[in-house]
Protein backbone atom coordinates (compact mmCIF):
# COMPACT_ATOMS: atom_id res chain seq x y z
CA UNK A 1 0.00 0.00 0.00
CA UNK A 2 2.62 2.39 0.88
CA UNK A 3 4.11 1.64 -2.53
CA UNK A 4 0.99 2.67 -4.18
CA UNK A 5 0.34 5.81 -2.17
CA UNK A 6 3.71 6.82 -3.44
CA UNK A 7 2.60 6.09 -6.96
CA UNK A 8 -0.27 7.84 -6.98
CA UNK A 9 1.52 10.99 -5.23
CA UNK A 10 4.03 10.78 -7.95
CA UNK A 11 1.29 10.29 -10.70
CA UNK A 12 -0.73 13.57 -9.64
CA UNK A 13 2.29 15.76 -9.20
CA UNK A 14 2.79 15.77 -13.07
CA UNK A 15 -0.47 17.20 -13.21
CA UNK A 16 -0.23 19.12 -10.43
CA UNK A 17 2.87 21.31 -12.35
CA UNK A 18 3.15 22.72 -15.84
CA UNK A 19 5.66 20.27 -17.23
CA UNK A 20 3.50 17.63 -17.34
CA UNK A 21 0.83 19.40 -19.44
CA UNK A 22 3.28 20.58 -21.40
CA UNK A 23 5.15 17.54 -22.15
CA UNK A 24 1.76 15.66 -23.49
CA UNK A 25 0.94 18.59 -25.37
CA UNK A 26 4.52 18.58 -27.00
CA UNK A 27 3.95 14.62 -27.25
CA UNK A 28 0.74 15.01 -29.22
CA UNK A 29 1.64 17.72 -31.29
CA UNK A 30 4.69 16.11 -32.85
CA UNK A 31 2.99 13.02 -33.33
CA UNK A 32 -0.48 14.30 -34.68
CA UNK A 33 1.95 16.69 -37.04
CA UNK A 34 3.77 13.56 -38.45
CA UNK A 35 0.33 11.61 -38.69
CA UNK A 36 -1.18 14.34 -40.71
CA UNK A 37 1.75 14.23 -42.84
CA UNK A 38 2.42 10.30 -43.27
CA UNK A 39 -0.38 8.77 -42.77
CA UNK A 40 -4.15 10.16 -44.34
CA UNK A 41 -3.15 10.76 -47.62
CA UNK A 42 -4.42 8.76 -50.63
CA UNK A 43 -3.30 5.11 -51.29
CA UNK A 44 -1.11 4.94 -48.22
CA UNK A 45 -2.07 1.62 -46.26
CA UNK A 46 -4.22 1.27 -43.69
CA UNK A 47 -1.60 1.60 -40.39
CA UNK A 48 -0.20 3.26 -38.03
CA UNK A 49 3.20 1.77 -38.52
CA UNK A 50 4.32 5.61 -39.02
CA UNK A 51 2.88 7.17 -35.95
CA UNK A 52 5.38 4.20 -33.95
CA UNK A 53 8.17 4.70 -36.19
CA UNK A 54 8.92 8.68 -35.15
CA UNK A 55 7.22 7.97 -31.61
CA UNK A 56 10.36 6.19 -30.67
CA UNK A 57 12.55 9.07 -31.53
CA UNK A 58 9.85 11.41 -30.12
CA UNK A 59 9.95 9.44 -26.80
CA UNK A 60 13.34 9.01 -26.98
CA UNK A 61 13.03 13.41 -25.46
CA UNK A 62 9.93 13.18 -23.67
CA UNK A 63 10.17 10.20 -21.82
CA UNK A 64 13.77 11.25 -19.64
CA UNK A 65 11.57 14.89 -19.52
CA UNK A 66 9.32 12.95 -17.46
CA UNK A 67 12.30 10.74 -15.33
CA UNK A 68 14.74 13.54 -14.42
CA UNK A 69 12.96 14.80 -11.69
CA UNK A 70 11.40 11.94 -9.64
CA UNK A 71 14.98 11.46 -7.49
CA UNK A 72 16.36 14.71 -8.02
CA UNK A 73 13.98 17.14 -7.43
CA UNK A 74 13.51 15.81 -4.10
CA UNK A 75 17.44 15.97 -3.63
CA UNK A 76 17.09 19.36 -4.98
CA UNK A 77 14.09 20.29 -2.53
CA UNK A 78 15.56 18.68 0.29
CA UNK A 79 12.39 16.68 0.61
CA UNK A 80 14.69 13.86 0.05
CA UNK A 81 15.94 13.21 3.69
CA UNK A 82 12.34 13.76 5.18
CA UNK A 83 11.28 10.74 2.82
CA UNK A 84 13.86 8.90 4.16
CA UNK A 85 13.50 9.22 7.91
CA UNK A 86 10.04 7.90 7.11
CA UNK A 87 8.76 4.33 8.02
CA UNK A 88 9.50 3.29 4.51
CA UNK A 89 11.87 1.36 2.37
CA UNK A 90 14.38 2.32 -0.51
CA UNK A 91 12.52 -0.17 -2.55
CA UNK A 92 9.08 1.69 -1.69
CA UNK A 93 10.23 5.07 -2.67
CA UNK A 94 11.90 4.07 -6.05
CA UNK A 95 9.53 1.26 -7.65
CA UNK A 96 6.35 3.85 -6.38
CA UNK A 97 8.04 6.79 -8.27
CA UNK A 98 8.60 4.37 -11.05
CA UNK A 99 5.44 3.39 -11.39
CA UNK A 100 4.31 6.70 -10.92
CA UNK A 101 6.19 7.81 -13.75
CA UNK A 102 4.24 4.90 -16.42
CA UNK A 103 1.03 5.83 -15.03
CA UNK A 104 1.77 9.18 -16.52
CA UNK A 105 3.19 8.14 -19.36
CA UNK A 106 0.30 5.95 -20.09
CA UNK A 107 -1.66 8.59 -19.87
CA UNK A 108 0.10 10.55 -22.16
CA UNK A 109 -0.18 7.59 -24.81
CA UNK A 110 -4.08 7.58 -24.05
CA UNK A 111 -5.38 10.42 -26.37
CA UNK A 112 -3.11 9.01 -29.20
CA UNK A 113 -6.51 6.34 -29.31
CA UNK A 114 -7.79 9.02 -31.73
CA UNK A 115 -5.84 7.96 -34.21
CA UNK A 116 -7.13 4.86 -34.06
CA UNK A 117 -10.45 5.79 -34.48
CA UNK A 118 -9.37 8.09 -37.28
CA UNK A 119 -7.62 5.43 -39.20
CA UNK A 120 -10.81 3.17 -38.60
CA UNK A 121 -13.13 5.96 -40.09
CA UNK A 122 -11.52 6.16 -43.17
CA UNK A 123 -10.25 2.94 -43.85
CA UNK A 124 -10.39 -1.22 -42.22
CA UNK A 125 -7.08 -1.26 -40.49
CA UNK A 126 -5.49 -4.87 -39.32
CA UNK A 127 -5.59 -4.13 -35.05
CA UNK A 128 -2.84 -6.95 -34.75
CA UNK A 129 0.03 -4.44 -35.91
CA UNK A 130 -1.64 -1.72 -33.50
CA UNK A 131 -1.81 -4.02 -30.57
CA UNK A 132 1.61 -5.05 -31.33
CA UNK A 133 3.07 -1.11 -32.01
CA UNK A 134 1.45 0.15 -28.94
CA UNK A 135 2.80 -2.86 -26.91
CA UNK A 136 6.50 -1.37 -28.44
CA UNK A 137 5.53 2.03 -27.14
CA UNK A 138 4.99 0.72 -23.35
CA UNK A 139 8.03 -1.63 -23.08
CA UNK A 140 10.39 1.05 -24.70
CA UNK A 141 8.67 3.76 -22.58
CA UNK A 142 9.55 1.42 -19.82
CA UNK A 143 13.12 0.81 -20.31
CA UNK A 144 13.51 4.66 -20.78
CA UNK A 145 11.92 5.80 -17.88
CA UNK A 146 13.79 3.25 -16.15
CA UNK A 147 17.01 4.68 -16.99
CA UNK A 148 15.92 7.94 -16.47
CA UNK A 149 15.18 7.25 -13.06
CA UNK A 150 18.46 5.84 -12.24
CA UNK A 151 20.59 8.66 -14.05
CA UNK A 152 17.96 10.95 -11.86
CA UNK A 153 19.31 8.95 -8.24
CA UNK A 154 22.61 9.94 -9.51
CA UNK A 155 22.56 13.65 -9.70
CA UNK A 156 20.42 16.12 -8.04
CA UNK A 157 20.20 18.23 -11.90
CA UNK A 158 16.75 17.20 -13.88
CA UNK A 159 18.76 18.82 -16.72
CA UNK A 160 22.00 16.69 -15.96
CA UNK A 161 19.81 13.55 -15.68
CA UNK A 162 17.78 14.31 -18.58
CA UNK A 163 20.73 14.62 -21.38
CA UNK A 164 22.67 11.74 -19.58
CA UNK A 165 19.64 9.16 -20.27
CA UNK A 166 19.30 10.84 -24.19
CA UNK A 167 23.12 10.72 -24.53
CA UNK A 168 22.98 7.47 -22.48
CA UNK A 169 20.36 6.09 -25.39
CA UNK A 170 22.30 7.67 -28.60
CA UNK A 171 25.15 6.06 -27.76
CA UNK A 172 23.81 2.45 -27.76
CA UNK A 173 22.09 2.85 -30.68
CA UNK A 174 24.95 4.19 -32.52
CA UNK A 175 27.07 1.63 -31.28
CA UNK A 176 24.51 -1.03 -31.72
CA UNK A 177 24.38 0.09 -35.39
CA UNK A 178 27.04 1.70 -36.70
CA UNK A 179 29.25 -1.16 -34.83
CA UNK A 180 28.00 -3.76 -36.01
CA UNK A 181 28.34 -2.52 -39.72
CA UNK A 182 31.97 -1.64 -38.91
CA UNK A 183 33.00 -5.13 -37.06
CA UNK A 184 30.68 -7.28 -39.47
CA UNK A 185 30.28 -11.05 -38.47
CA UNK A 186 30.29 -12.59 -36.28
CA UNK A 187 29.78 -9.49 -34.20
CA UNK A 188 27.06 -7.65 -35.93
CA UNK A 189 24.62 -9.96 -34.26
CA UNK A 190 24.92 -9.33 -30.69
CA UNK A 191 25.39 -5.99 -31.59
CA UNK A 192 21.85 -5.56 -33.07
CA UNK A 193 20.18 -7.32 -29.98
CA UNK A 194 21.20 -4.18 -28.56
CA UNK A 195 19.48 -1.96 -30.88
CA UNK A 196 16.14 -0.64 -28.79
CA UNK A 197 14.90 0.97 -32.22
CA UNK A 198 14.98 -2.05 -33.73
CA UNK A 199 13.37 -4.18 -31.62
CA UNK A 200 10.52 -1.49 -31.44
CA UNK A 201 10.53 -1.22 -35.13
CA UNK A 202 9.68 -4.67 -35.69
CA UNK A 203 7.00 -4.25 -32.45
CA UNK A 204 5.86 -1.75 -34.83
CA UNK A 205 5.59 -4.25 -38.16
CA UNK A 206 3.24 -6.61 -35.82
CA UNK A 207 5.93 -8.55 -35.31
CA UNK A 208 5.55 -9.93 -31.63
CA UNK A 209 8.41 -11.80 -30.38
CA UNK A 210 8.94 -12.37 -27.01
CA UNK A 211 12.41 -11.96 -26.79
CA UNK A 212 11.66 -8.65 -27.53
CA UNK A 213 9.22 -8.70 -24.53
CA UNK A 214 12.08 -10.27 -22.34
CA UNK A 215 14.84 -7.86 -23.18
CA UNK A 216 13.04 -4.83 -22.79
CA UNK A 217 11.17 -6.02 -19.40
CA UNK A 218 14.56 -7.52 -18.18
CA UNK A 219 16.55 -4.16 -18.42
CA UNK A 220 14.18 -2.23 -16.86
CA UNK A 221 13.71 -4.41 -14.16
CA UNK A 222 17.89 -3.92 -14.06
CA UNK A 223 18.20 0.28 -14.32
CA UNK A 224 15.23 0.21 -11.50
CA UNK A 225 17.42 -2.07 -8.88
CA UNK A 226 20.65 -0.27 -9.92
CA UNK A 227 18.60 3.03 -8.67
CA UNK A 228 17.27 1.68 -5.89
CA UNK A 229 21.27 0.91 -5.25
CA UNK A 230 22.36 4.39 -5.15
CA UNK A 231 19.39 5.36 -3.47
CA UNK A 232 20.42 3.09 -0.59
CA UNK A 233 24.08 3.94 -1.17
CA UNK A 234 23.50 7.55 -0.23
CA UNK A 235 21.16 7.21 2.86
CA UNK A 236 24.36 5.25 4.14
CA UNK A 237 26.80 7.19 3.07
């Protein structure tokens, strides 16, 4: 229960501020902008396999926007220690401001149901592909709010945590890519399993595989307990 209280504190504080509102709006507007230009135009198929292909760059900016402050603005407030001397747990305070943190994003993804309904208007779209893109959108939104959180236990900036999990996110995926072409076999495979756009790219063809499912739920089960870690590590420092 505690847990969940913390969740739902953390959930109604991005409401509660503008940079919530205005991180949906900026969410919607970019997509809706790219959906009016790549998708309802005449003979394009019937999907929304463009609206998930430049969400995951999109997200790729919001999503640390909504990470960098759950640990350090409470560092920065000092509000911090007074969570701490409370009767509750590292574990607690982290995984409730994690989930927190996808209630809101969830939220954000909700109005982007329009589309949906747009696409069914004016055409008979296959929902397996749309099940299977918006599953991408969750499990990537996962891993990079998990992240997020853990570069936001390191530092008590929201703008220092907030370029560290972009930079953090670049750099894999340039190395994923770009090394893999440059080493070739046999290393270009394991080098691609790194790759989060492409496993959300094929999440966004309606291909579900479950490695996908593991890899993405595995690592942010991984960033979360490596925040709760310094989270611990500096209440006994």
């Amino acid at each position: 229960m505690t847990t969940l209280r913390i969740a739902i504190r953390e959930f109604a504080s991005f409401f509660r501020s503008s940079i919530g509102w205005v991180t949906i709006a900026l969410y919607l507007l970019l997509s809706g902008f790219w959906i009016a230009l790549a998708m309802f135009r005449p003979g394009e198929p019937a999907t929304l396999r463009a609206f998930f292909g430049v969400s995951q760059w999109i997200l790729l900016f919001i999503a640390p926007a909504i990470s960098m402050k759950l640990i350090a603005d409470e560092e920065r407030t000092g509000t911090m220690e007074s969570l701490m001397t409370a009767p509750v747990s590292e574990w607690q305070i982290v995984i409730g401001k994690y989930l927190g943190a996808l209630g809101f994003y969830a939220a954000m993804l909700l109005p982007t149901l329009v589309y949906v309904g747009l696409l069914e208007a004016v055409a008979d779209p296959d929902y397996g592909p749309i099940l299977a893109g918006y599953l991408g959108l969750i499990l990537v939104g996962m891993l990079y709010l998990s992240v997020g959180l853990l570069t936001s236990a390191l530092t008590e900036n929201q703008v220092v945590s907030l370029l560290a999990t972009i930079f953090f996110f670049i750099l894999l995926e340039l190395g994923a890519t770009q090394g893999a072409r440059l080493l070739g076999p046999p290393w270009d495979g394991p080098l691609y399993a790194c790759s989060v756009l492409l496993r959300v790219s094929d999440l966004a063809k309606g291909v579900i595989d479950t490695a996908h499912i593991v890899v993405f739920t595995a690592a942010s089960a991984w960033f979360v307990i490596l925040a709760v870690a310094v989270v611990e590590f500096r209440r006994w420092r």
